[in-house]
N, C-alpha and C. Protein backbone atom coordinates (compact mmCIF):
# COMPACT_ATOMS: atom_id res chain seq x y z
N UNK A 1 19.69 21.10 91.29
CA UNK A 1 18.85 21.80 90.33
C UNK A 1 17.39 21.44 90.61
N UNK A 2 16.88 22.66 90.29
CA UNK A 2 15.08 22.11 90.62
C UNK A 2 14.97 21.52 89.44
N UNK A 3 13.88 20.63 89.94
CA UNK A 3 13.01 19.46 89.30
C UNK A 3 12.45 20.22 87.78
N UNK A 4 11.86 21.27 87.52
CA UNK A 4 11.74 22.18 86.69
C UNK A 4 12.82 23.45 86.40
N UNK A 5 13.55 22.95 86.12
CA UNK A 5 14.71 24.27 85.54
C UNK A 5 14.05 25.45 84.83
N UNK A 6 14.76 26.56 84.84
CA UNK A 6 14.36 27.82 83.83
C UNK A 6 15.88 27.50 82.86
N UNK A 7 15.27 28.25 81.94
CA UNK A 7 16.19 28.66 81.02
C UNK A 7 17.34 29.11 81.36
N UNK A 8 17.18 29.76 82.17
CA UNK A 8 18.71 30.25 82.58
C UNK A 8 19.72 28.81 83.60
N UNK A 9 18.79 28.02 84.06
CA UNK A 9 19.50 27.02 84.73
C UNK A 9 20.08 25.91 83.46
N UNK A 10 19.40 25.67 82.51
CA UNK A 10 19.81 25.07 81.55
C UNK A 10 21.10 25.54 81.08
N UNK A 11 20.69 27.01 80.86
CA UNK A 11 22.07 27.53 80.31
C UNK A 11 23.41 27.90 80.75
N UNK A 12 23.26 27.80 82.34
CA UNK A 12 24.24 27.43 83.21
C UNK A 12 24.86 26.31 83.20
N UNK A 13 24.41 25.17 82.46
CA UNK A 13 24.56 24.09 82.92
C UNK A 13 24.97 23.45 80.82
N UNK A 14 25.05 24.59 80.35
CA UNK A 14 25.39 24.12 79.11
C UNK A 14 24.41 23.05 78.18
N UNK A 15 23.08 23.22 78.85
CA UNK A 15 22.60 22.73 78.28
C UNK A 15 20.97 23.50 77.06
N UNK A 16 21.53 24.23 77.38
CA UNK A 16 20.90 25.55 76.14
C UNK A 16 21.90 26.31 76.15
N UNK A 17 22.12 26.62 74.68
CA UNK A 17 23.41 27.63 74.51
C UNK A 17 23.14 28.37 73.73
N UNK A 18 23.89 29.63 74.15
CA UNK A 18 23.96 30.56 73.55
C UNK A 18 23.16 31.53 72.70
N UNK A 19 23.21 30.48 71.63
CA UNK A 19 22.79 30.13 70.29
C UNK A 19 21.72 29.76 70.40
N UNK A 20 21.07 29.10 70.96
CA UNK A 20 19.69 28.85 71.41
C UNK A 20 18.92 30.00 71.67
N UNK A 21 19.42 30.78 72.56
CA UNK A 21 18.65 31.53 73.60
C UNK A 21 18.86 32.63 72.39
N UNK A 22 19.51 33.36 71.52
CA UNK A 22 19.17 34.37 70.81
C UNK A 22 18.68 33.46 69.75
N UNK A 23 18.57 32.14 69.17
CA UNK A 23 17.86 32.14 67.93
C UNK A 23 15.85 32.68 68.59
N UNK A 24 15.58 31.99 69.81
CA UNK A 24 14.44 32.15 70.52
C UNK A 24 14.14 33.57 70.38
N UNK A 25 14.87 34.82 70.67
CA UNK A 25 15.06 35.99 70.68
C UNK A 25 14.28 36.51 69.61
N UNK A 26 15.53 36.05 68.31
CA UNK A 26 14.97 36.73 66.76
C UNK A 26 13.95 36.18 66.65
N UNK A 27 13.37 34.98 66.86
CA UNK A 27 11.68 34.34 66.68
C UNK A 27 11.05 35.16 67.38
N UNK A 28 11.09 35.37 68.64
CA UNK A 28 10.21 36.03 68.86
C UNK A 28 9.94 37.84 68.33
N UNK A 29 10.85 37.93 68.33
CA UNK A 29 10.87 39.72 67.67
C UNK A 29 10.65 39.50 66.27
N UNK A 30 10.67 38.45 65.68
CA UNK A 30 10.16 38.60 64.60
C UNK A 30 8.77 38.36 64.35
N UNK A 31 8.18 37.30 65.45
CA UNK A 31 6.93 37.06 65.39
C UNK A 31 6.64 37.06 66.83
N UNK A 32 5.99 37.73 67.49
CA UNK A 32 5.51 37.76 69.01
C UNK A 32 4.28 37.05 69.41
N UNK A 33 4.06 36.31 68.41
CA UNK A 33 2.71 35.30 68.47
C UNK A 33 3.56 33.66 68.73
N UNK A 34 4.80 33.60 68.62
CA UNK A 34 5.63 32.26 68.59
C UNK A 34 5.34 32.14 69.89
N UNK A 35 4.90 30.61 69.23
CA UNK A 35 4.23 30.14 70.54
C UNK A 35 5.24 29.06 71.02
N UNK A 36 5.62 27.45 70.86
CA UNK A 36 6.16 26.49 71.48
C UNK A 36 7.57 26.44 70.27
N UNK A 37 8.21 27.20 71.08
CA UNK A 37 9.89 27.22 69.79
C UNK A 37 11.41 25.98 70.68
N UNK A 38 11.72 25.65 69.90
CA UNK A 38 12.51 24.57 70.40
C UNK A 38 13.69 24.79 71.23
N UNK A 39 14.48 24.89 72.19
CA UNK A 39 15.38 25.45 72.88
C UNK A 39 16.27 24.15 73.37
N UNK A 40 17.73 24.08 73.21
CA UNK A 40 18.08 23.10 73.42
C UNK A 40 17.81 21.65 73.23
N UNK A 41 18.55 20.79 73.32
CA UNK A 41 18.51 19.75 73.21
C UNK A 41 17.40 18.89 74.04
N UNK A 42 15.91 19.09 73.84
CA UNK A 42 14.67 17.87 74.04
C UNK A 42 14.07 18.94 74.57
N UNK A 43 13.84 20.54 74.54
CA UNK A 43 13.24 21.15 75.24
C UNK A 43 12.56 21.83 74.44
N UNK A 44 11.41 22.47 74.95
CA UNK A 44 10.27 23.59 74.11
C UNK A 44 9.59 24.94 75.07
N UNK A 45 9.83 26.00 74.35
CA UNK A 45 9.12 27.22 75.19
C UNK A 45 8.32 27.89 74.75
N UNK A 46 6.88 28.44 75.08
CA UNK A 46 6.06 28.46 74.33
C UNK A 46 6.77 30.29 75.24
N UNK A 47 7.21 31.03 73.29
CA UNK A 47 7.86 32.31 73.93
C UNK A 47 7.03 33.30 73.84
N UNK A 48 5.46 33.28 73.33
CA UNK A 48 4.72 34.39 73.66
C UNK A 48 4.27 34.57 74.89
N UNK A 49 4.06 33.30 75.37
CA UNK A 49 3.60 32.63 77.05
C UNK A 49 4.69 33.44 78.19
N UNK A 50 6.15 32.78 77.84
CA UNK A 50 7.41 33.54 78.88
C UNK A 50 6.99 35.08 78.43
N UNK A 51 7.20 35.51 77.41
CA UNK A 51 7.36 37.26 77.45
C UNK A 51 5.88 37.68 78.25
N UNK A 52 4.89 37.41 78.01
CA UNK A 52 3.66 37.98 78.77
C UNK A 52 3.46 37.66 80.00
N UNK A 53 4.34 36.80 80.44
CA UNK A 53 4.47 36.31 81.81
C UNK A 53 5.51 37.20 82.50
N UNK A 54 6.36 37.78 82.25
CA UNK A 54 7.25 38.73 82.35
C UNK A 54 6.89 40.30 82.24
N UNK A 55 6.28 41.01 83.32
CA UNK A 55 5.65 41.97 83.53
C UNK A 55 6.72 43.07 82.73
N UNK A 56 8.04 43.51 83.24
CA UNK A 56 9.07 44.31 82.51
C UNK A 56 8.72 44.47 81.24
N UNK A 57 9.42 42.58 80.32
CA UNK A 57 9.09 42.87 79.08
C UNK A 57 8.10 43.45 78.57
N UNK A 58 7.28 43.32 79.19
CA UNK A 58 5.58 43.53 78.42
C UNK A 58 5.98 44.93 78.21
N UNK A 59 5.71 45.69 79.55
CA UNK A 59 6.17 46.82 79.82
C UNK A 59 7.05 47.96 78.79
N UNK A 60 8.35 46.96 78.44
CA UNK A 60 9.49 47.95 77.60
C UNK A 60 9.04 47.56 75.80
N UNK A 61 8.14 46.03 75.75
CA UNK A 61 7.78 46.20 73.93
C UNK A 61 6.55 47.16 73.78
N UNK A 62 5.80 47.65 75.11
CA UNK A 62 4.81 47.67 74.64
C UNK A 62 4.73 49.71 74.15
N UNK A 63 5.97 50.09 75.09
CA UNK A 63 6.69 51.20 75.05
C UNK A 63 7.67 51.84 74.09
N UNK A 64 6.81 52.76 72.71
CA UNK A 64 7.37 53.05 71.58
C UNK A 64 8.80 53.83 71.83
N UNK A 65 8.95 54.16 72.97
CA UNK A 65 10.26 55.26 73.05
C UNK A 65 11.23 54.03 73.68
N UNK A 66 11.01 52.88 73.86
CA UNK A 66 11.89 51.77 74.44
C UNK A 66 12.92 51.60 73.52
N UNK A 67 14.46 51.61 73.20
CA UNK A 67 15.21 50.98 71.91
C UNK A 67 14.68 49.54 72.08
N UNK A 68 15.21 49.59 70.73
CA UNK A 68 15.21 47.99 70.24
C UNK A 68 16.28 46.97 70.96
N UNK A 69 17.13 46.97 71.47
CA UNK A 69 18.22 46.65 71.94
C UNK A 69 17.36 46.80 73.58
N UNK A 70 17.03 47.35 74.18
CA UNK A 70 16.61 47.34 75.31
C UNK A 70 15.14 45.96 75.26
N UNK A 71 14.65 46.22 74.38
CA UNK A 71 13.68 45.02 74.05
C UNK A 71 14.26 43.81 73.79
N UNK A 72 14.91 43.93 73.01
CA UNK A 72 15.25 42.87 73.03
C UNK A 72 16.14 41.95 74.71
N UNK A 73 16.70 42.81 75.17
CA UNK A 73 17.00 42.47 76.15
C UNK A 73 16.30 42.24 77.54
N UNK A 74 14.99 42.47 77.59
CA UNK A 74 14.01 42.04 78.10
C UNK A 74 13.53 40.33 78.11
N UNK A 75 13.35 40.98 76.38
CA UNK A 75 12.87 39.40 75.94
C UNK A 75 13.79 38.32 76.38
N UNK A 76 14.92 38.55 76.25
CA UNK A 76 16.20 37.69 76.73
C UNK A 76 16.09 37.15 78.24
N UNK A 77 15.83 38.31 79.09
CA UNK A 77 15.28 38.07 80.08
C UNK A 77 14.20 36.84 80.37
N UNK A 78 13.58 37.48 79.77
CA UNK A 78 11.65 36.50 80.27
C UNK A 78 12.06 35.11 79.86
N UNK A 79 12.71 34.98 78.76
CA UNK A 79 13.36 33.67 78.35
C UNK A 79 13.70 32.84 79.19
N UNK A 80 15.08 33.67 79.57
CA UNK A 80 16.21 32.89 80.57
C UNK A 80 15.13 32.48 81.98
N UNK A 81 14.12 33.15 82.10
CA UNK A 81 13.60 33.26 83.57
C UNK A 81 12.48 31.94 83.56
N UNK A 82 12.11 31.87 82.25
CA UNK A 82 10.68 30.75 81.98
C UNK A 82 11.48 29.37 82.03
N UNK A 83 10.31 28.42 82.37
CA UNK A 83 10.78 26.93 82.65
C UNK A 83 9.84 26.33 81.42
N UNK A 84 10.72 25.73 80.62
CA UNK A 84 10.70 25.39 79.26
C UNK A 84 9.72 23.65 79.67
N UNK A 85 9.44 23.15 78.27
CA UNK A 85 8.53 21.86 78.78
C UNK A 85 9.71 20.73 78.32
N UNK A 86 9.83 19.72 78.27
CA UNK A 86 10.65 18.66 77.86
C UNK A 86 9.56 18.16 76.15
N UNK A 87 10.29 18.63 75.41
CA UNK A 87 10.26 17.63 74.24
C UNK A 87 9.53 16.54 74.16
């Protein structure tokens, strides 16, 4: 594993679950200004930072004819893809 994991390597590795990665989700769709939200066990992602770093997402929230379900699955994306800070 790299020295800096993404989210998605964590969560391969059972160490962000599930449950993590969509509570991050509804924070952010509920507030897109959430900045450093807690993810797993000793970790933090600052999730306005991953989604704007993630050209797609930007792309499909910023796009009124996008579903919601497609956004959200973006965001899920940029998530899994960002390398979170250690706690």
């Amino acid at each position: 594993m790299a020295t800096d994991p993404t989210i998605g390597d964590l969560f391969k590795q059972a160490l962000v679950l599930d449950a993590d990665v969509h509570a991050a989700v509804d924070a952010y769709m509920a507030d897109a200004e959430t900045g450093v939200f807690p993810v797993g066990e000793g970790y933090g992602l600052d999730l306005a930072a991953a989604v704007d770093a993630y050209g797609p997402a930007k792309r499909a929230l910023a796009d009124p004819n996008t579903s919601d379900a497609f956004k959200r699955t973006m965001v899920r994306t940029a998530l899994l893809l960002a390398r979170p800070d250690k706690a």
